[in-house]
Protein backbone atom coordinates (compact mmCIF):
# COMPACT_ATOMS: atom_id res chain seq x y z
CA UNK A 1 37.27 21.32 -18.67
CA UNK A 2 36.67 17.86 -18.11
CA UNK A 3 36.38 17.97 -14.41
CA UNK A 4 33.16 20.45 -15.13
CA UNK A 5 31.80 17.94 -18.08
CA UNK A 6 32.27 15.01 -15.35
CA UNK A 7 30.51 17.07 -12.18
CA UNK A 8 27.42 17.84 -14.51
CA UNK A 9 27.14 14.54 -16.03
CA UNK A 10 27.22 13.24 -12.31
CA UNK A 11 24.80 16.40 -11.28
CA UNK A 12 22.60 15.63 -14.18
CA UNK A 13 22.47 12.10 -13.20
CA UNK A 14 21.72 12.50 -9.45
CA UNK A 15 18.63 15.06 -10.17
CA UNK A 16 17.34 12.53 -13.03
CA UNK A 17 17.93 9.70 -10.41
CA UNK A 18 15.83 11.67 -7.49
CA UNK A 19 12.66 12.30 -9.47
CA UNK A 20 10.77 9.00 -8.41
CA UNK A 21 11.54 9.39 -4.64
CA UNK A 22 9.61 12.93 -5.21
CA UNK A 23 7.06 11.73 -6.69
CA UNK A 24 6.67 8.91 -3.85
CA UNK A 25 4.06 10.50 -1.95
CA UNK A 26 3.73 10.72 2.15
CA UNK A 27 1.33 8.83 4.26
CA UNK A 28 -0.14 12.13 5.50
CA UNK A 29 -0.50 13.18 2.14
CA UNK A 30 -3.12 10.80 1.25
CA UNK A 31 -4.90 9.10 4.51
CA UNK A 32 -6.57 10.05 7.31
CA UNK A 33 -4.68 8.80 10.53
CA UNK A 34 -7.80 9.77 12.56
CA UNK A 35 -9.99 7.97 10.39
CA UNK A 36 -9.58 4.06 11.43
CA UNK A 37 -11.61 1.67 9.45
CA UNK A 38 -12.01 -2.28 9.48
CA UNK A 39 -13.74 -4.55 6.60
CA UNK A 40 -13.79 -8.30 5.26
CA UNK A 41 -14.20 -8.50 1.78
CA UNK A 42 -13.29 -10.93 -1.08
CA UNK A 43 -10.22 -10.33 -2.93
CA UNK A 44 -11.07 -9.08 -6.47
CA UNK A 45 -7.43 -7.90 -7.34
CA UNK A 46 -3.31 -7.98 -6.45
CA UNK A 47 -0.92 -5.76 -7.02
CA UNK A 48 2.31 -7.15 -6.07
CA UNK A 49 4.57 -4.37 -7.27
CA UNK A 50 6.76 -1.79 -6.04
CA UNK A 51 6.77 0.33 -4.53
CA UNK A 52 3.57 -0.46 -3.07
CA UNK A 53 1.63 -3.43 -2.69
CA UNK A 54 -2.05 -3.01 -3.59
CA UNK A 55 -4.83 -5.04 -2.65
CA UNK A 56 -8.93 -4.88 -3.74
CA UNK A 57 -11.95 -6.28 -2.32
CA UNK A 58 -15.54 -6.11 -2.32
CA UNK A 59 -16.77 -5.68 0.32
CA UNK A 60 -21.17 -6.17 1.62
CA UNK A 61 -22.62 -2.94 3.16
CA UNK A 62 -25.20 -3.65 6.02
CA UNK A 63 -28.15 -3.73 3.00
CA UNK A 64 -26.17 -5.85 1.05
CA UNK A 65 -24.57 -2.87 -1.33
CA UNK A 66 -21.13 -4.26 -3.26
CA UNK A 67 -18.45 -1.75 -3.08
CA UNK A 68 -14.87 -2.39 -4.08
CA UNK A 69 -12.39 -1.09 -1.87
CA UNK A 70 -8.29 -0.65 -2.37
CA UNK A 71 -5.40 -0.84 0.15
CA UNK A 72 -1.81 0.37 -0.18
CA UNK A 73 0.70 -2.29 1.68
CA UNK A 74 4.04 -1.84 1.95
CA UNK A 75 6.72 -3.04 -0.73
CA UNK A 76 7.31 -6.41 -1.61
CA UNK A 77 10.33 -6.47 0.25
CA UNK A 78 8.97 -5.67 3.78
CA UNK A 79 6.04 -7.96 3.28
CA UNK A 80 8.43 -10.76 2.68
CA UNK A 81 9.87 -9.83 5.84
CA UNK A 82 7.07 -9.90 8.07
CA UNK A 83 5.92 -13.56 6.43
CA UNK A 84 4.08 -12.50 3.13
CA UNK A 85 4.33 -14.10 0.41
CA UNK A 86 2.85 -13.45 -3.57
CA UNK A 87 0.79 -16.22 -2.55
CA UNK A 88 -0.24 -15.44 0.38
CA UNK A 89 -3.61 -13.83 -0.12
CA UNK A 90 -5.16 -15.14 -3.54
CA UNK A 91 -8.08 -14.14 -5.45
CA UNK A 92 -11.29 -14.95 -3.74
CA UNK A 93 -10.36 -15.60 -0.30
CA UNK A 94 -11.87 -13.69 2.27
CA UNK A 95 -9.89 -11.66 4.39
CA UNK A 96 -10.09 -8.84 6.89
CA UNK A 97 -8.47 -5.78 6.98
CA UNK A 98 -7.84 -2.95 9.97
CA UNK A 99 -6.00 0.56 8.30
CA UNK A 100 -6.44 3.97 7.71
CA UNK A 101 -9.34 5.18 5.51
CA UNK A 102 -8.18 7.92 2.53
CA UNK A 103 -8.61 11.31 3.36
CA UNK A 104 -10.71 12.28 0.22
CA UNK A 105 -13.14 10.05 0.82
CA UNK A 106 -12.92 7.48 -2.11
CA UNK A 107 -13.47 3.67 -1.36
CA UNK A 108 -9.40 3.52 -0.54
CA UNK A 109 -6.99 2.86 2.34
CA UNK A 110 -3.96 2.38 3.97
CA UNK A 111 -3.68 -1.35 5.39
CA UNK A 112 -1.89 -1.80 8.80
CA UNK A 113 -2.83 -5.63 9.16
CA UNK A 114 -4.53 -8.07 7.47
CA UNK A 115 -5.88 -11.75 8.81
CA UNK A 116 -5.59 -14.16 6.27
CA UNK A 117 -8.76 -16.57 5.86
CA UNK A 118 -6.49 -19.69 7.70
CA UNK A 119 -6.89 -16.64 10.96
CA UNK A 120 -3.44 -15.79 10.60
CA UNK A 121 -3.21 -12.10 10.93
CA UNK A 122 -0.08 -9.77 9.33
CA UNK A 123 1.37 -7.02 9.28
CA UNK A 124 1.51 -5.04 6.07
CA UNK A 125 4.41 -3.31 6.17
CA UNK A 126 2.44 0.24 6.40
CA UNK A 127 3.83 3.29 5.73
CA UNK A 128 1.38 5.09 8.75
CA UNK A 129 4.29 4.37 11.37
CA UNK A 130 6.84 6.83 8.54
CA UNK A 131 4.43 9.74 8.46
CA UNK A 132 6.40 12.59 6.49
């Protein structure tokens, strides 16, 4: 009897454990692989968090229209990795970014790189390359 109260507990635990990953959505899921976009903009906001990075700017149409725009990086962990750091980008500075625009449209996308306003351009860890 205890062997079946210790296999659910474990059973119970596992399921209860897996929930996040599920709800961890794909690339493909929400951006548009065949929809390539590039924009500078000013940083507005940073979300250094897991399990995604996010990242705003505002960024200057051609008539001079403000829209802010988000991007999903990687997690913390694989931006340290390929040189980031929470200081790395800061409020204000003007940077560029080259990703993946969302697929329904809104002012949102999936970074691949982003140059820094010293010229230095990084990866940002994107999750394009792990399409599920």
């Amino acid at each position: 009897m205890r062997r079946i109260v210790l296999g659910s507990m474990i059973v119970a635990a596992l399921i209860a454990a897996s929930v996040p990953l599920m709800a961890h959505h794909s690339f493909a899921a929400e951006f548009d692989s065949t929809k390539s976009l590039k924009m500078t903009g000013v940083v507005t906001k940073i979300d250094w968090t897991n399990p995604h990075v996010w990242f705003y700017i505002d960024v200057k149409d051609e008539a001079g229209k403000v829209s802010n725009w988000g991007f999903e990086m990687g997690p913390p962990h694989l931006l340290q990795g390929q040189g980031w750091t929470r200081t790395t980008m800061k409020l204000g500075d003007t940077v560029t970014v080259q990703g993946t625009a969302a697929k329904n449209g809104s002012n949102r996308g999936n970074a691949r790189s982003v140059t820094t306003p010293d010229g230095k351009r990084l990866g940002a860890a994107s999750s394009e390359g792990q399409q599920q």
